[in-house]
C-alpha atoms as a PDB file:
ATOM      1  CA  UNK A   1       9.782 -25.445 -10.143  1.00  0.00           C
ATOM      2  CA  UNK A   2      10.738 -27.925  -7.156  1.00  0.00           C
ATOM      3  CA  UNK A   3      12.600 -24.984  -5.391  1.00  0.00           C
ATOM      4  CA  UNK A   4       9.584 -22.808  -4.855  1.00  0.00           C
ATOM      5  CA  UNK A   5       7.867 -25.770  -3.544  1.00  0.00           C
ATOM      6  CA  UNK A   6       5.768 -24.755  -0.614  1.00  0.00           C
ATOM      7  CA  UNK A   7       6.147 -27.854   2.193  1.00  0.00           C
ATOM      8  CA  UNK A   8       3.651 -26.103   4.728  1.00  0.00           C
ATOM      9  CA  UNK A   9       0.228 -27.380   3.790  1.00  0.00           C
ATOM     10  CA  UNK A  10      -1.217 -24.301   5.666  1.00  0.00           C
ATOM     11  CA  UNK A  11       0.841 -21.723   3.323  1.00  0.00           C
ATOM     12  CA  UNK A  12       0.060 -20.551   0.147  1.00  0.00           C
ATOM     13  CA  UNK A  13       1.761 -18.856  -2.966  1.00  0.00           C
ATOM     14  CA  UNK A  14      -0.482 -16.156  -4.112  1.00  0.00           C
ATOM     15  CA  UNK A  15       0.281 -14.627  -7.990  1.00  0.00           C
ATOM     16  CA  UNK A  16      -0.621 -11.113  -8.133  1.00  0.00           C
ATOM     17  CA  UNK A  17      -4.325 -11.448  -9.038  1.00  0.00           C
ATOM     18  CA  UNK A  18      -4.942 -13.480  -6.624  1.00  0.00           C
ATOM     19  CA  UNK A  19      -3.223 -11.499  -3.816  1.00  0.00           C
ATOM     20  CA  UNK A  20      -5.422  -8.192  -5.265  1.00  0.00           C
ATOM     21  CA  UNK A  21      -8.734 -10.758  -5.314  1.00  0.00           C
ATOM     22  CA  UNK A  22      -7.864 -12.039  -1.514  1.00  0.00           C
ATOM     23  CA  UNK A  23      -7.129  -8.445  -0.234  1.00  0.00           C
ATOM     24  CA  UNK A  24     -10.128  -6.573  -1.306  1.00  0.00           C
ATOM     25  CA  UNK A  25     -12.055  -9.577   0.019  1.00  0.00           C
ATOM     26  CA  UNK A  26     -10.671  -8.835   3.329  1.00  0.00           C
ATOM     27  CA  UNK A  27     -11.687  -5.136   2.599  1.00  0.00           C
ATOM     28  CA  UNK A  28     -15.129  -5.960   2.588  1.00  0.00           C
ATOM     29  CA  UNK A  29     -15.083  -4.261  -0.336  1.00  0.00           C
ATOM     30  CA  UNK A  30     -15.365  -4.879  -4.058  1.00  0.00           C
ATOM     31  CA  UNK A  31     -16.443  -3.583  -7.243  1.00  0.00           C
ATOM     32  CA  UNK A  32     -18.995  -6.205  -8.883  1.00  0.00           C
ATOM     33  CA  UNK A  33     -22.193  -7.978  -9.162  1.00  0.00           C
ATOM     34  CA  UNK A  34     -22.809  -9.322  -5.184  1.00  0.00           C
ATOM     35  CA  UNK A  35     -22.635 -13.334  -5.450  1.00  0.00           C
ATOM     36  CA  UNK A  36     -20.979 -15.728  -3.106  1.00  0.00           C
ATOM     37  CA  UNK A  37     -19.431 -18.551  -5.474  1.00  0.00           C
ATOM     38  CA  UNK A  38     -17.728 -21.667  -5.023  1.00  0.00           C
ATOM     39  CA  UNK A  39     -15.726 -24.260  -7.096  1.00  0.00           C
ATOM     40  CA  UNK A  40     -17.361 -27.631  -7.136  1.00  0.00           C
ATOM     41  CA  UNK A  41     -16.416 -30.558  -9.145  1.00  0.00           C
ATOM     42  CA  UNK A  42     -14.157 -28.055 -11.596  1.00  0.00           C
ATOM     43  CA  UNK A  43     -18.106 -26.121 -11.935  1.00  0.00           C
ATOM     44  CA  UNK A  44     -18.043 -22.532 -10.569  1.00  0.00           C
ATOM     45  CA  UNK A  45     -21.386 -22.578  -8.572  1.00  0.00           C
ATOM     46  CA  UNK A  46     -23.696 -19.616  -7.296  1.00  0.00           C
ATOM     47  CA  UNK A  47     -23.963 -19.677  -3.461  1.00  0.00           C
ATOM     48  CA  UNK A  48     -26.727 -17.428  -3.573  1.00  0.00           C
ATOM     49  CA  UNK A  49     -26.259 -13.442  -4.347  1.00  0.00           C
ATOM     50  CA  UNK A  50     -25.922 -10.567  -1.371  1.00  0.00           C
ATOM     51  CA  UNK A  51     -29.169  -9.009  -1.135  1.00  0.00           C
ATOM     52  CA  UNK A  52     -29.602  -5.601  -2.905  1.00  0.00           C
ATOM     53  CA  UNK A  53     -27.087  -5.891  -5.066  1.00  0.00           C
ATOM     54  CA  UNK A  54     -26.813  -5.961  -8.925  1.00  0.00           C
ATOM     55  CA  UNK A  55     -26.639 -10.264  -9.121  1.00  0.00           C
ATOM     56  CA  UNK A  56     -29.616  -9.868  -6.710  1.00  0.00           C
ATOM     57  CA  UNK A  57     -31.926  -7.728  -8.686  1.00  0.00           C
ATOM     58  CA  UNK A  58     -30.900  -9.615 -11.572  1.00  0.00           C
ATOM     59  CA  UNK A  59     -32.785 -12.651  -9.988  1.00  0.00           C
ATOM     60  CA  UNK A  60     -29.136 -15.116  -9.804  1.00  0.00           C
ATOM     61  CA  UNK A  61     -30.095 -18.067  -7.526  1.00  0.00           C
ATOM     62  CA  UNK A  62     -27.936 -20.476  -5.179  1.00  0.00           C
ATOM     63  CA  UNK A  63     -26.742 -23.565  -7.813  1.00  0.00           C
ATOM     64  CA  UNK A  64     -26.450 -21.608 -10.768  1.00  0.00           C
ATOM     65  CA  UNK A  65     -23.571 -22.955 -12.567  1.00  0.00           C
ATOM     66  CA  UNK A  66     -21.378 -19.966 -14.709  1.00  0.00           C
ATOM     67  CA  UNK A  67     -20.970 -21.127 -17.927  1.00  0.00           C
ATOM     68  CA  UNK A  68     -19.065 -17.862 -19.295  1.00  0.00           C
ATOM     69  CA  UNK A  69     -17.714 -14.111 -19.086  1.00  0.00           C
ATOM     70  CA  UNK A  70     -18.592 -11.735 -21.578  1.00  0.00           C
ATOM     71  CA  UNK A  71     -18.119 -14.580 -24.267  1.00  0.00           C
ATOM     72  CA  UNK A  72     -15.285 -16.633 -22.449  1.00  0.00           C
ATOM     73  CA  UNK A  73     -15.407 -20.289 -21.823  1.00  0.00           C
ATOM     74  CA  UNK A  74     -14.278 -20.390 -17.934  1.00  0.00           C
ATOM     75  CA  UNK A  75     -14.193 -24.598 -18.258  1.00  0.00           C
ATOM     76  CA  UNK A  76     -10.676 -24.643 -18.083  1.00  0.00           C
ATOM     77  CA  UNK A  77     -10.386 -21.519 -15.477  1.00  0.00           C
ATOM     78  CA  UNK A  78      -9.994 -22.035 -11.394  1.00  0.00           C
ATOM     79  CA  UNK A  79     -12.531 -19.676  -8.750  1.00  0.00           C
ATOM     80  CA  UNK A  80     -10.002 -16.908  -8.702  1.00  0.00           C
ATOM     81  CA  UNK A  81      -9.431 -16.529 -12.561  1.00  0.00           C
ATOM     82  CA  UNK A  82     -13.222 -16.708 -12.987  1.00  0.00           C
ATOM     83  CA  UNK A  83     -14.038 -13.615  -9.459  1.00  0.00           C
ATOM     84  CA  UNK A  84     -11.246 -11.907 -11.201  1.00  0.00           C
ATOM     85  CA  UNK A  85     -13.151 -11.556 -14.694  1.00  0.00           C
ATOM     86  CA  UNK A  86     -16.600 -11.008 -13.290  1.00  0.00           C
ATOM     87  CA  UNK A  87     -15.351  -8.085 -11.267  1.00  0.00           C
ATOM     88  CA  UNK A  88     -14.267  -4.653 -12.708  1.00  0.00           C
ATOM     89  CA  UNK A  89     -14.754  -1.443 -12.461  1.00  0.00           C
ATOM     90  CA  UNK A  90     -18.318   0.084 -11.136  1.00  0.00           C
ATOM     91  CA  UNK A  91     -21.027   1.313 -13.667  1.00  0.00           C
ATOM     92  CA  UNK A  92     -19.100  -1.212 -16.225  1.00  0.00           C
ATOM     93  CA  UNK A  93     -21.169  -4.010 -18.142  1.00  0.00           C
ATOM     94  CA  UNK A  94     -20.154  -7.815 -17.715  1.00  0.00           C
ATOM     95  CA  UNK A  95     -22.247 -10.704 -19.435  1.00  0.00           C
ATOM     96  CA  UNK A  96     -22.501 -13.915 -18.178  1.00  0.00           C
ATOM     97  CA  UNK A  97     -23.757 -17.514 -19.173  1.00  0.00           C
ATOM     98  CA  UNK A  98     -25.454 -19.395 -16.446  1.00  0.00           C
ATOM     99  CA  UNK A  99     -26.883 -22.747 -16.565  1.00  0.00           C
ATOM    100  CA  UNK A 100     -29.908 -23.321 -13.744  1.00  0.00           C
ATOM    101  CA  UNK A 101     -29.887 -26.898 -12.898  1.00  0.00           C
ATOM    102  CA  UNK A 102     -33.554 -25.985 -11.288  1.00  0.00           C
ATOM    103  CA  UNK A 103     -35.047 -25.648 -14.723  1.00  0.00           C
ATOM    104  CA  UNK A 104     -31.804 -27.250 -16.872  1.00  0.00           C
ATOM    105  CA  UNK A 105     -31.702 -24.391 -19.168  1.00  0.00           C
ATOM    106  CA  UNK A 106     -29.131 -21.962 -19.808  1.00  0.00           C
ATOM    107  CA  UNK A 107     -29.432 -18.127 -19.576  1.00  0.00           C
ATOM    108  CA  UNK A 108     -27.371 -15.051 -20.347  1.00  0.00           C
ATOM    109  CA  UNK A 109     -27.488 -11.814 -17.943  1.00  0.00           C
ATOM    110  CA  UNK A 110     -25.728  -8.483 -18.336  1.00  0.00           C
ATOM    111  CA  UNK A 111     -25.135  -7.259 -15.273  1.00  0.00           C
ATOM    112  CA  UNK A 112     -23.444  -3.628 -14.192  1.00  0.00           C
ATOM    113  CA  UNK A 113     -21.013  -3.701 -11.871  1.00  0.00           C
ATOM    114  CA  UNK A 114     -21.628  -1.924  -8.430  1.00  0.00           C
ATOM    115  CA  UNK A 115     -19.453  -0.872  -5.476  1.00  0.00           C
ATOM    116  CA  UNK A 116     -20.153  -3.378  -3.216  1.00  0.00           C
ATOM    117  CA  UNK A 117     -19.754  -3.936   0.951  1.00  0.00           C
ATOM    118  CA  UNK A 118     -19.697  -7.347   1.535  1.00  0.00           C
ATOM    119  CA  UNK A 119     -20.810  -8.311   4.865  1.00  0.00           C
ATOM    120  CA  UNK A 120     -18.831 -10.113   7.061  1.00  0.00           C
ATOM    121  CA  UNK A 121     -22.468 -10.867  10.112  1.00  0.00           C
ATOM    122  CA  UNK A 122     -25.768 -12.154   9.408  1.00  0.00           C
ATOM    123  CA  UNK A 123     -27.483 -11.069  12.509  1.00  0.00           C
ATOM    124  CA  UNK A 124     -31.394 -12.212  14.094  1.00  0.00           C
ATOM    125  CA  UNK A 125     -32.862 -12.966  17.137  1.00  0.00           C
ATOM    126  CA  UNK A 126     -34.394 -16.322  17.430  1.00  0.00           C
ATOM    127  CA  UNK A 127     -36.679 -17.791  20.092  1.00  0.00           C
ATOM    128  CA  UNK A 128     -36.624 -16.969  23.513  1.00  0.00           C
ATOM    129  CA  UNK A 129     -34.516 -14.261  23.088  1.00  0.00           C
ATOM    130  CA  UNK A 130     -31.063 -16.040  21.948  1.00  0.00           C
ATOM    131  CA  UNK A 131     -29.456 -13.395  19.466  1.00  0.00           C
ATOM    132  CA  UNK A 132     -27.653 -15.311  16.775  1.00  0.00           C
ATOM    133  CA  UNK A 133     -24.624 -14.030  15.141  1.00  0.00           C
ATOM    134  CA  UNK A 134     -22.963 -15.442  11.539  1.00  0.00           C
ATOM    135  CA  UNK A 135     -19.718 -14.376  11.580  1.00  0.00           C
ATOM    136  CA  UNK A 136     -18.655 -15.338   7.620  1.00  0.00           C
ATOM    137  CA  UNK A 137     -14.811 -13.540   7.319  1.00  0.00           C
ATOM    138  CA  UNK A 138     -12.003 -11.845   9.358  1.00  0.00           C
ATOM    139  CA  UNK A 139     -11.867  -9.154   7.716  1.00  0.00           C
ATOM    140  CA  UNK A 140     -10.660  -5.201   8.536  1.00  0.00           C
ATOM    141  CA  UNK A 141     -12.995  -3.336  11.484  1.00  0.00           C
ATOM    142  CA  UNK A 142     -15.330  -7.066  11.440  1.00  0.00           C
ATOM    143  CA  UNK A 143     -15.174  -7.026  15.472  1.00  0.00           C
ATOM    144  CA  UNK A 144     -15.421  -3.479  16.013  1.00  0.00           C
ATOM    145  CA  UNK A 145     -18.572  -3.752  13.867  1.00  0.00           C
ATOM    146  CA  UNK A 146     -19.474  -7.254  15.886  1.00  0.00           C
ATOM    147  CA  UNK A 147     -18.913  -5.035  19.023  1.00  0.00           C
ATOM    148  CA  UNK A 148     -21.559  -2.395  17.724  1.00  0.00           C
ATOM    149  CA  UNK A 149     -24.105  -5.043  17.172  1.00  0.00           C
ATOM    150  CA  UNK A 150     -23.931  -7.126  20.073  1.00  0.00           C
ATOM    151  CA  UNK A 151     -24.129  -3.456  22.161  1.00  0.00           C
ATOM    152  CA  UNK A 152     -27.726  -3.847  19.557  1.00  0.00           C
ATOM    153  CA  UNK A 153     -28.813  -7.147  20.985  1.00  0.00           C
ATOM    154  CA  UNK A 154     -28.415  -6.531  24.589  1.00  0.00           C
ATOM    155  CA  UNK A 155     -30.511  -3.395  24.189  1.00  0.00           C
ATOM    156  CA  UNK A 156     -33.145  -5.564  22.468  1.00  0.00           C
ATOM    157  CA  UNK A 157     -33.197  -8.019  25.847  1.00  0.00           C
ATOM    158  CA  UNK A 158     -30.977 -11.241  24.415  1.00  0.00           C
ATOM    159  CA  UNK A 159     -30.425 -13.340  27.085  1.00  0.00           C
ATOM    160  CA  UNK A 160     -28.091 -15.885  25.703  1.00  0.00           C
ATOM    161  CA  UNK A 161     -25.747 -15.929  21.954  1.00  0.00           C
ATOM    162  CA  UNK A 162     -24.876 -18.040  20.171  1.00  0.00           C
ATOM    163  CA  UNK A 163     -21.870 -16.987  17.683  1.00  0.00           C
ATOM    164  CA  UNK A 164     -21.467 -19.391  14.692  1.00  0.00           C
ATOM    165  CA  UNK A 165     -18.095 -19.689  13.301  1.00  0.00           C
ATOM    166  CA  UNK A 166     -18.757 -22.512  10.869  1.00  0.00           C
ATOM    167  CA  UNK A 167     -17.772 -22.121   6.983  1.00  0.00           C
ATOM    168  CA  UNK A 168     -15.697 -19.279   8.100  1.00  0.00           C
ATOM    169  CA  UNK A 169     -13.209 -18.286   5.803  1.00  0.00           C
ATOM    170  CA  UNK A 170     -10.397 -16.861   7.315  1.00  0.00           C
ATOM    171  CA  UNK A 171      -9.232 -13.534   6.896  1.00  0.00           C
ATOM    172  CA  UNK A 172      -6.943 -11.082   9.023  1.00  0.00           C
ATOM    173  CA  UNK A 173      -5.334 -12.849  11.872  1.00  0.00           C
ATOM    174  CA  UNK A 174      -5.895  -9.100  13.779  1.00  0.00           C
ATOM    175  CA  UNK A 175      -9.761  -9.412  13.324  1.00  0.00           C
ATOM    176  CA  UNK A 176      -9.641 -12.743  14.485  1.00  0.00           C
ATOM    177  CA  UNK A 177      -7.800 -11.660  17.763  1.00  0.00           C
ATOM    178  CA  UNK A 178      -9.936  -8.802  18.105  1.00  0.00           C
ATOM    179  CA  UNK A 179     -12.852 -10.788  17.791  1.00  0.00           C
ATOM    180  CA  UNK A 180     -11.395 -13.559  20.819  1.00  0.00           C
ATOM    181  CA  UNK A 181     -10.829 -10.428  22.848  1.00  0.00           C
ATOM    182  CA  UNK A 182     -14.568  -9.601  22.502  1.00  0.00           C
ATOM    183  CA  UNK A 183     -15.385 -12.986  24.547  1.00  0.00           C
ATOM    184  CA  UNK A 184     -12.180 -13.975  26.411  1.00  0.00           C
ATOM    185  CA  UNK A 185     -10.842 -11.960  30.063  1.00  0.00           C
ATOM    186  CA  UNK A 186      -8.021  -9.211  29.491  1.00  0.00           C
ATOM    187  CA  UNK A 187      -4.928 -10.808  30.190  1.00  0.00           C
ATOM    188  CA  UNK A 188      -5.031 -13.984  28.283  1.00  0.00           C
ATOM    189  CA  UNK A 189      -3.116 -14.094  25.432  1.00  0.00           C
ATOM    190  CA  UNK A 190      -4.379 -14.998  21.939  1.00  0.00           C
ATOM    191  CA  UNK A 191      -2.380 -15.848  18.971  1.00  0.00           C
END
């Protein structure tokens, strides 16, 4: 419909699943099976899986292409249709059809869903003491958590960081201000 047109090209129009997908993303957490996917070429690709969770043990890989959910086709389904049927409630059973590129075979998993915290820092220390911090999504208590783990570093003798912001995918504009005001002198103002 033209009137609901959106003109800004940085707003969006979110139907309800959708809305319910992006806010317990922001959470940090979800009831599934622990995979970072993306949409690629109208494919719905495996990232890789979060470590220790269901996905994870179930040996899922970075490039596997979903092929199905418990039986349906998701060809003609976008990223948020396809999170929305993978996820569900915890201790539940969901099937899915992958196809491995690696080997070009396709295989079928059933996978039980888990309560899952997604985290929002990949942390390490690299040479010469630089501590190196991920920061993947704004999302709700991300730079109080930051602020815990940087408190870490220091106490483990870091001497310079480096905090990588690339492929972030937005989140709360408060975490995101809380996170500036980890870095930036009180009295400036972020928005």
């Amino acid at each position: 419909v033209k009137s609901l047109q959106i003109k800004d090209k940085y707003a969006y129009f979110f139907y309800p699943e959708n809305y319910k997908i992006m806010i317990e993303d922001y959470s940090g957490h979800i009831s599934g099976v622990g995979m970072y996917v993306n949409q690629i070429d109208e494919k719905i690709v495996v990232v890789k899986p979060i470590e220790n969770t269901p996905a994870y043990r179930a040996g899922i890989k970075g490039d596997d292409v979903i092929i199905s959910v418990d039986g349906q086709s998701i060809e003609s389904k976008n990223i948020d249709e396809v999170i929305a049927l993978i996820r569900g409630k915890a201790g539940t059973k969901v099937t899915i059809i992958f196809f491995r590129p690696e080997t070009n075979k396709k295989f079928t998993k059933e996978i039980i869903r888990e309560e899952i915290e997604i985290p929002n820092l990949i942390i390490e220390i690299l040479d010469n003491k630089i501590g190196y911090v991920r920061y993947i999504r704004f999302i709700e208590g991300g730079a109080n958590r930051l602020k815990n783990e940087l408190e870490k570093l220091s106490d483990q003798g870091i001497e310079a960081l480096i905090l990588d912001l690339r492929g972030n995918t937005g989140g709360l504009l408060s975490d995101a201000v809380n996170l500036a005001q980890l870095f930036i002198n009180r009295g400036n103002i972020v928005i």
